[in-house]
Protein backbone atom coordinates (compact mmCIF):
# COMPACT_ATOMS: atom_id res chain seq x y z
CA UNK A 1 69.25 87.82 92.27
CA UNK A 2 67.32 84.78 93.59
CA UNK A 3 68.48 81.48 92.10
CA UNK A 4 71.61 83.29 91.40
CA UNK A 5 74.94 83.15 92.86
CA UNK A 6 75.85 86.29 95.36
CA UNK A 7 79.43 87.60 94.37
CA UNK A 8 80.51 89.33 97.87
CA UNK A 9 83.93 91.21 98.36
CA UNK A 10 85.50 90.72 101.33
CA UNK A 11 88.66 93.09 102.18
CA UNK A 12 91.04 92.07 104.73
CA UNK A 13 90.22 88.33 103.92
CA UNK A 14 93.27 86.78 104.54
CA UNK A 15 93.79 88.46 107.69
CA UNK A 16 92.44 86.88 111.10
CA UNK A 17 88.83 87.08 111.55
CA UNK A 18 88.49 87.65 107.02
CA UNK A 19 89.89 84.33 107.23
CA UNK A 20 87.42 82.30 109.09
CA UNK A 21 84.57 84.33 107.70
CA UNK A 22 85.44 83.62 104.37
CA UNK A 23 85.64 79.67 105.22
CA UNK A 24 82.31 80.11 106.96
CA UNK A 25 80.10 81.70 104.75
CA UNK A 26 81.59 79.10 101.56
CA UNK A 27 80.73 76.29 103.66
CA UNK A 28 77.16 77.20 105.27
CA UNK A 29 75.75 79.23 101.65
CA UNK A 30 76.18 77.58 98.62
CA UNK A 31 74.72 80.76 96.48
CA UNK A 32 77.74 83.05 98.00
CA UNK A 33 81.08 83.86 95.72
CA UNK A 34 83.88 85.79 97.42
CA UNK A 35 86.55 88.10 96.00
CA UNK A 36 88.88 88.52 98.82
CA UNK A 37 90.51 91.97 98.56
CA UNK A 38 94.02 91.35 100.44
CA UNK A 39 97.19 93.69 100.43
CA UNK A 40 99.00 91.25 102.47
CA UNK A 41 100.70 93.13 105.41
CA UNK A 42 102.53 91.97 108.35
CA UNK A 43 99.36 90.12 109.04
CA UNK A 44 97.72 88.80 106.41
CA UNK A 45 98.36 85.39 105.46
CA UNK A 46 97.50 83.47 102.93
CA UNK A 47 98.28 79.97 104.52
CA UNK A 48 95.09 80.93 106.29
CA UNK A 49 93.26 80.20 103.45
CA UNK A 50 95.43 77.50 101.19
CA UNK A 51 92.67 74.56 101.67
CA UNK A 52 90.70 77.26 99.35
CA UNK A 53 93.37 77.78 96.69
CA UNK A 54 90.95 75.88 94.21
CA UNK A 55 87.92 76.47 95.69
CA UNK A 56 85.46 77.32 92.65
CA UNK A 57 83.84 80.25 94.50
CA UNK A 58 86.72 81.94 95.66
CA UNK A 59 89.44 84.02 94.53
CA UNK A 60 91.89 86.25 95.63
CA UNK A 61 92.96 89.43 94.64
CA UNK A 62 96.33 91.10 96.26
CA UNK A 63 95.90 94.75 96.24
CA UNK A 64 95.24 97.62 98.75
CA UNK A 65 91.72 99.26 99.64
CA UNK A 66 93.41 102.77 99.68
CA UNK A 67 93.98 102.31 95.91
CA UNK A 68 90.59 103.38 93.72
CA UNK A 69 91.70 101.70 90.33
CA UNK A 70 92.23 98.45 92.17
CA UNK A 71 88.90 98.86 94.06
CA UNK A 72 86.76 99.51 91.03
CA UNK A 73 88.07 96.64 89.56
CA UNK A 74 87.89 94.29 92.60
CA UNK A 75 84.41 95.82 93.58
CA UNK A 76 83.12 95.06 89.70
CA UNK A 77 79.93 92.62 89.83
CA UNK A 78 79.78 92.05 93.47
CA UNK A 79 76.62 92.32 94.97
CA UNK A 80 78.05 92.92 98.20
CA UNK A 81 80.76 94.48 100.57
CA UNK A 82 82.33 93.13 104.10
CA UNK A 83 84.94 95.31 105.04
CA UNK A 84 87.32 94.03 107.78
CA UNK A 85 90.98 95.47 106.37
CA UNK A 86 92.50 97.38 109.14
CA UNK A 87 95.35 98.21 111.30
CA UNK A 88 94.07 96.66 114.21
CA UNK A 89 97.02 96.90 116.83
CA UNK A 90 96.60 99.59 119.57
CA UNK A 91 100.12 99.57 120.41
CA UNK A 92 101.38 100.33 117.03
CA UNK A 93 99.26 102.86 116.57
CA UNK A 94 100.90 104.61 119.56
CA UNK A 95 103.97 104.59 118.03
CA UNK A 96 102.88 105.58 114.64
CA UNK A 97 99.39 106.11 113.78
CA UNK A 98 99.50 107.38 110.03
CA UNK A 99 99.10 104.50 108.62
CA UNK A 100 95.64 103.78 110.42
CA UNK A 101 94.36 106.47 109.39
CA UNK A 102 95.29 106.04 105.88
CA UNK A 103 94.31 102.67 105.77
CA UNK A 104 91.25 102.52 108.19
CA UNK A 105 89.91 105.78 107.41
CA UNK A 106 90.63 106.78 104.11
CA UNK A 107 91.19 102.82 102.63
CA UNK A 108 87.26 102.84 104.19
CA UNK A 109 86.10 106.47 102.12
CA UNK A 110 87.46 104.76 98.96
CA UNK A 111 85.63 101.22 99.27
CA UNK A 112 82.40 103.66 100.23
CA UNK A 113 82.40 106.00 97.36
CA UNK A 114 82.81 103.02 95.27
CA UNK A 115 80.14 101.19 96.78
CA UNK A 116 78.23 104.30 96.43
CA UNK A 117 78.83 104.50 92.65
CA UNK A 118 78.26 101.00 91.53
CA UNK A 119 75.14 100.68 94.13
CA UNK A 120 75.79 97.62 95.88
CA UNK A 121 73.45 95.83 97.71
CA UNK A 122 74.73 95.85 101.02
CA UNK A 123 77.77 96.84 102.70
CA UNK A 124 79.03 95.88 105.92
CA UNK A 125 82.28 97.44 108.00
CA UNK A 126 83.35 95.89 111.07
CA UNK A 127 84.24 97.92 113.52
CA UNK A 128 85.18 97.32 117.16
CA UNK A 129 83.81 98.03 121.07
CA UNK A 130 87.50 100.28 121.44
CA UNK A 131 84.91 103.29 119.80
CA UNK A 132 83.20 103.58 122.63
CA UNK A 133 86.04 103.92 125.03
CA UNK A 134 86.05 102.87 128.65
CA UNK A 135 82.99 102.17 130.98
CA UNK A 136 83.45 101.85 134.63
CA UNK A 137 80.15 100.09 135.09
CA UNK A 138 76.93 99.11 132.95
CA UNK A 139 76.62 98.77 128.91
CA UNK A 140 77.09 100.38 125.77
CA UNK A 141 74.50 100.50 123.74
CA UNK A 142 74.59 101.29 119.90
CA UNK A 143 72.93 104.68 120.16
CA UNK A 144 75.93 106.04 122.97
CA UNK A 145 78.05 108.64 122.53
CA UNK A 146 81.80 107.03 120.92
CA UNK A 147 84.46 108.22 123.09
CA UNK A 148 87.72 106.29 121.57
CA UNK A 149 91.01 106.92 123.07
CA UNK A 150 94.01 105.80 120.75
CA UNK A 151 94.78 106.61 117.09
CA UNK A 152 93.63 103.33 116.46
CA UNK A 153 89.70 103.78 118.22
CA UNK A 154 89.70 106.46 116.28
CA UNK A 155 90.63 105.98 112.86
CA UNK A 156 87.92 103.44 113.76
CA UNK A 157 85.93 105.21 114.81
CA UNK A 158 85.96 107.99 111.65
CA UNK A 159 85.33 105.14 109.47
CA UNK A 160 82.40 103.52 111.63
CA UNK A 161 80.67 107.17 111.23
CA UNK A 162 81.17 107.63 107.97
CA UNK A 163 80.15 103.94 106.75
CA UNK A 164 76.73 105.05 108.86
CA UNK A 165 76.38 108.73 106.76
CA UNK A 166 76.96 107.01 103.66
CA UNK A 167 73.39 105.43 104.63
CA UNK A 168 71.89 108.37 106.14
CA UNK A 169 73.42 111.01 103.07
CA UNK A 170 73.28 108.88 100.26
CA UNK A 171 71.16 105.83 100.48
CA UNK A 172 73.61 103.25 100.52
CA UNK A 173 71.91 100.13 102.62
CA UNK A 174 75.12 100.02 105.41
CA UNK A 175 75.51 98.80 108.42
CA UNK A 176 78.21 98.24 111.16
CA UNK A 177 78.91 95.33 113.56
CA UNK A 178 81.29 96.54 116.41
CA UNK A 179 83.11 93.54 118.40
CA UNK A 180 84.62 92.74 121.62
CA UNK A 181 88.48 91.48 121.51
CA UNK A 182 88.09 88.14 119.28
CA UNK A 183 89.90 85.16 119.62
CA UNK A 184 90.98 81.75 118.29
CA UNK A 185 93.46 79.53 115.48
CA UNK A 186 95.16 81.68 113.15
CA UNK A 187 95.46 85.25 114.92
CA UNK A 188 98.56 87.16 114.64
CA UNK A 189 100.82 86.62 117.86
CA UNK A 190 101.05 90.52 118.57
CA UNK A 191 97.25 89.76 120.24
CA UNK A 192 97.54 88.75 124.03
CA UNK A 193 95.95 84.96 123.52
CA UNK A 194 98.39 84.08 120.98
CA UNK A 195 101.51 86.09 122.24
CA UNK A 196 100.98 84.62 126.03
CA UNK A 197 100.73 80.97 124.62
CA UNK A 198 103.73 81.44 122.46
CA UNK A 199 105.65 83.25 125.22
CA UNK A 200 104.88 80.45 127.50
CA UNK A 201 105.28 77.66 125.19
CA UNK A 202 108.68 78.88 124.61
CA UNK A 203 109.45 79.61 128.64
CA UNK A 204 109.65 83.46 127.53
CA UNK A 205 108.10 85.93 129.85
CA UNK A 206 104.29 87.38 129.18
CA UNK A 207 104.43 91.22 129.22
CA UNK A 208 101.25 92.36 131.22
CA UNK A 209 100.23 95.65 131.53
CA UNK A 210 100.42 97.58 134.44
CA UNK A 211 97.88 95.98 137.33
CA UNK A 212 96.60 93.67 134.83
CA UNK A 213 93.06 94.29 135.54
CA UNK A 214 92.13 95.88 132.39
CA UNK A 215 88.48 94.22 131.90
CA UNK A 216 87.55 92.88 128.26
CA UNK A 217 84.92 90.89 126.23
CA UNK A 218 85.80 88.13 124.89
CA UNK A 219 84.14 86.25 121.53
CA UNK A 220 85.48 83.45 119.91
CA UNK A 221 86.21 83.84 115.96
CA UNK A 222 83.43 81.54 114.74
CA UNK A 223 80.99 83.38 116.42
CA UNK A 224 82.11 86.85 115.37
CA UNK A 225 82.13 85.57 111.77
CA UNK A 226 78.44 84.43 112.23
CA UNK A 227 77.93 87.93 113.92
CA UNK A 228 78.76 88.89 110.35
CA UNK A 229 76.89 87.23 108.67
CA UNK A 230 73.63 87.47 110.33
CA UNK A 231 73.97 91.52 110.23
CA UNK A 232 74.94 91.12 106.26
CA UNK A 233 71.72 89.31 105.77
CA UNK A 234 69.52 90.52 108.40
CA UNK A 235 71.02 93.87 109.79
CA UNK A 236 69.22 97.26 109.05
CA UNK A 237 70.34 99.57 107.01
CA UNK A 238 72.15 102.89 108.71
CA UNK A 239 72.72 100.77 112.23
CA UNK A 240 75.01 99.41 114.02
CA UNK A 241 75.19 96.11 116.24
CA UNK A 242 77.01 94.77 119.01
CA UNK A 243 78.62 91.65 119.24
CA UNK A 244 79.68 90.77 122.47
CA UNK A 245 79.21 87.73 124.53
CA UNK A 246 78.62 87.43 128.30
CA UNK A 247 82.42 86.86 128.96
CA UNK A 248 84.00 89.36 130.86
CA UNK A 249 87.83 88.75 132.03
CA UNK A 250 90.71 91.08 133.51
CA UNK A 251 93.89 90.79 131.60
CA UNK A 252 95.90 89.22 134.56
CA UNK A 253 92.57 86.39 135.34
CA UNK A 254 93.38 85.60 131.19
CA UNK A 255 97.13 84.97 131.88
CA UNK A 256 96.75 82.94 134.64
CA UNK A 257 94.21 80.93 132.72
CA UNK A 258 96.90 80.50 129.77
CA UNK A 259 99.36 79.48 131.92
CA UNK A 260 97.50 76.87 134.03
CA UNK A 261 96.30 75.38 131.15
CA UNK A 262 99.73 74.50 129.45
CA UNK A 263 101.07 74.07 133.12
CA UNK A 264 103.20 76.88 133.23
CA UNK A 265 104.42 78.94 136.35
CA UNK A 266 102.79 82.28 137.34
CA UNK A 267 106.45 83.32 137.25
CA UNK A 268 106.76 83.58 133.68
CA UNK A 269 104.69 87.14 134.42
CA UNK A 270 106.21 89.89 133.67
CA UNK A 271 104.82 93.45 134.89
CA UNK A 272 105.17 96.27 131.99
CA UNK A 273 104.65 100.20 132.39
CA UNK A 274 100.91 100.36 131.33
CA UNK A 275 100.41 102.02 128.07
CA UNK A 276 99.35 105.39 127.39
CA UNK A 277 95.36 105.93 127.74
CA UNK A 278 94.77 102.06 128.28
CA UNK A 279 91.30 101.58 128.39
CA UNK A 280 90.15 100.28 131.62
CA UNK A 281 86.75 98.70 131.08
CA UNK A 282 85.00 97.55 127.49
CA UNK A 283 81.40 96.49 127.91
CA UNK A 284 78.84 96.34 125.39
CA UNK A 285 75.17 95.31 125.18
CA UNK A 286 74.12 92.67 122.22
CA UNK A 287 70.59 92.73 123.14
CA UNK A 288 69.89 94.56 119.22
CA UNK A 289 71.94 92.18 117.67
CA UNK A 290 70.06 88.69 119.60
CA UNK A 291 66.80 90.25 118.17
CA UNK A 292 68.19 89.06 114.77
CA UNK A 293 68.76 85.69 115.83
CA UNK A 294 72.28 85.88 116.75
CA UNK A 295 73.93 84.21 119.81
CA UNK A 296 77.65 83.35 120.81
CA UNK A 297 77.84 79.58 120.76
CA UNK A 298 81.02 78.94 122.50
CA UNK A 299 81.50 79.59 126.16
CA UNK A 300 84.90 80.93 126.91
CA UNK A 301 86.87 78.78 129.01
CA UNK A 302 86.01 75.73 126.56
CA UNK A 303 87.09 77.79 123.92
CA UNK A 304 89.77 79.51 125.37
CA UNK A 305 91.56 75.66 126.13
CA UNK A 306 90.59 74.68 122.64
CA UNK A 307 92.91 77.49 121.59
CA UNK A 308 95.62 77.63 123.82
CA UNK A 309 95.89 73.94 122.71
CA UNK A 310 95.83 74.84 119.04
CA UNK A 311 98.43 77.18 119.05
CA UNK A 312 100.32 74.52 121.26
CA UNK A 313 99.86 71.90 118.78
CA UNK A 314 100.49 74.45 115.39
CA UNK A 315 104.19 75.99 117.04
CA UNK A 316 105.13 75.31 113.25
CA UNK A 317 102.52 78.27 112.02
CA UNK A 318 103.88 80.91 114.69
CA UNK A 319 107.24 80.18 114.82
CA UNK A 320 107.86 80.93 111.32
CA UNK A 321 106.14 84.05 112.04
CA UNK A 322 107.82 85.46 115.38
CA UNK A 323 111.19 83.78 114.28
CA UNK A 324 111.47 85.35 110.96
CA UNK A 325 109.48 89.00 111.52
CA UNK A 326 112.00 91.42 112.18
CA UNK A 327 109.31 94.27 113.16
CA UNK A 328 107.58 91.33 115.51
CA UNK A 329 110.65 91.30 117.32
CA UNK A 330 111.64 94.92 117.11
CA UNK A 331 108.52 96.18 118.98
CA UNK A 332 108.30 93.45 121.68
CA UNK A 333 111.98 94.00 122.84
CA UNK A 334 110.59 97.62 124.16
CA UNK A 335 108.04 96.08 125.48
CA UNK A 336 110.22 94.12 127.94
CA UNK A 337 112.80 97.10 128.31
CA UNK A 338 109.61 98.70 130.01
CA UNK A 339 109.00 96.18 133.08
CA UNK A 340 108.38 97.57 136.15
């Protein structure tokens, strides 16, 4: 296809991470098109993306990955596949996990048996570090043992595997990326960065789990979308690739950061009854994926103020949301009726 524009479907494109991938990959390639695939959830929003509304190389589509009809028609002429559409919230899937499965794990069997059919060049899923489970000490590597924990790990987790047969059984050049707990602008404010600022913007409490001590890796959105990308264009096909950065945090060292930053008092924490099966401990090795040229740019506590700020400065894009989101509201009063 050289000299010719690359028409790439991206599902979930509207969501958080979709979103700045999408913007990304328009700016930096000139020779990409992308059909984002969008069923427009809770979480997906298309204000996201409204500087691209007449973007010549982009178009949107609303319709859901679990659908075939919709898929073979979406999929049609596109060289490629990036699959981030998912029901990405832990505690939700505690509560009611059918529809991850039916949307990560079966949504994913109908993109690949497409993908299979019409022979695309390349398709990507994203998965996330939550397969692996918890480490007390040292690194995952991609060639561990998955050990996830929660109905959402492991609808993951079935669709991270199966992605990787498609290669191995039928040829099809996949691969998987699997991320550390991404942040930045635009992300839903059920994730701790963005429900912490707004929490504390509005003098609300900020719900932490049990001891707080929980230990995560942290990547900011621009560099997980150029994770992306470089394993799209560069990645192997049946493998998988880390992308994690060397920024390691506990939950309560996070919410202290949040709060000094916008000045507010350590009061405003609230201890919660730690979930079910939390994961103590994610920790992954990106040494595969730096062989392809990859590296996090951003260091985290620059990044981190960068985006408490922005969500500081842009109350107008999450208020609408937490204000007017019944189900937001809903699921964070039991969170509080749990403190401890």
């Amino acid at each position: 296809m050289a000299g010719k524009r690359k028409k790439i479907l991206v599902t979930g494109g509207a969501g958080f991470i979709g979103s700045h991938l999408i913007k990304l990959w328009l700016k930096t390639n000139p020779s990409v098109e992308i059909v984002n695939l969008d069923s427009l959830t809770y979480c997906g929003d298309p204000s996201r993306l409204e500087d691209l509304r007449r973007h010549e190389r982009y178009q949107f589509i609303k319709g859901n990955i679990c659908d075939p009809d919709i898929v073979k028609d979406t999929m049609r002429g596109c060289a490629g596949v990036v699959h981030l559409a998912a029901e990405s919230h832990v505690d939700r899937s505690l509560l009611d996990g059918k529809v991850f499965f039916q949307t990560n794990t079966c949504g994913t069997y109908v993109l690949l048996e497409e993908a299979r059919r019409t022979g695309v060049e390349r398709f990507l899923f994203v998965s996330t570090d939550e397969v692996y489970g918890s480490r007390p000490k040292g690194f995952f590597k991609e060639t561990d043992a998955l050990h996830p924990t929660s109905p959402y790990s492991v609808s993951k987790t079935a669709a991270d595997l199966l992605a990787l047969s498609y290669a191995h059984t039928y040829g099809l050049n996949a691969v998987v990326t699997r991320g550390g707990n991404t942040f930045g602008p635009y992300q839903y404010p059920e994730k701790v960065v963005p429900l912490f600022v707004s929490n504390a913007l509005s003098n609300k409490r900020l719900p932490l789990y049990g001891d707080g001590l929980q230990v995560r890796n942290w990547v900011h959105v621009e560099d997980h979308a150029h994770a992306i990308i470089t394993c799209f264009e560069k990645g192997k096909k049946g493998e998988a690739y880390n992308v994690a950065s060397d920024d390691y945090v506990t939950n309560v060292d996070l919410t202290h950061q949040i709060l000094k930053i916008l000045g507010k008092p350590a009061s405003l924490i609230q201890k919660v009854t730690d979930r079910p099966g939390h994961d103590r401990r994610y920790a992954m090795n990106a040494s595969k994926i730096k062989k392809l040229g990859w590296r996090p740019k951003r260091k985290f506590a620059a990044a981190l103020r960068e985006t408490v700020l922005w969500y500081r400065d842009n109350r107008i894009w999450w208020e609408r949301i937490k204000d007017k989101t019944a189900d937001f509201k809903n699921y964070y009063a039991k969170q509080y009726a749990r403190s401890v």
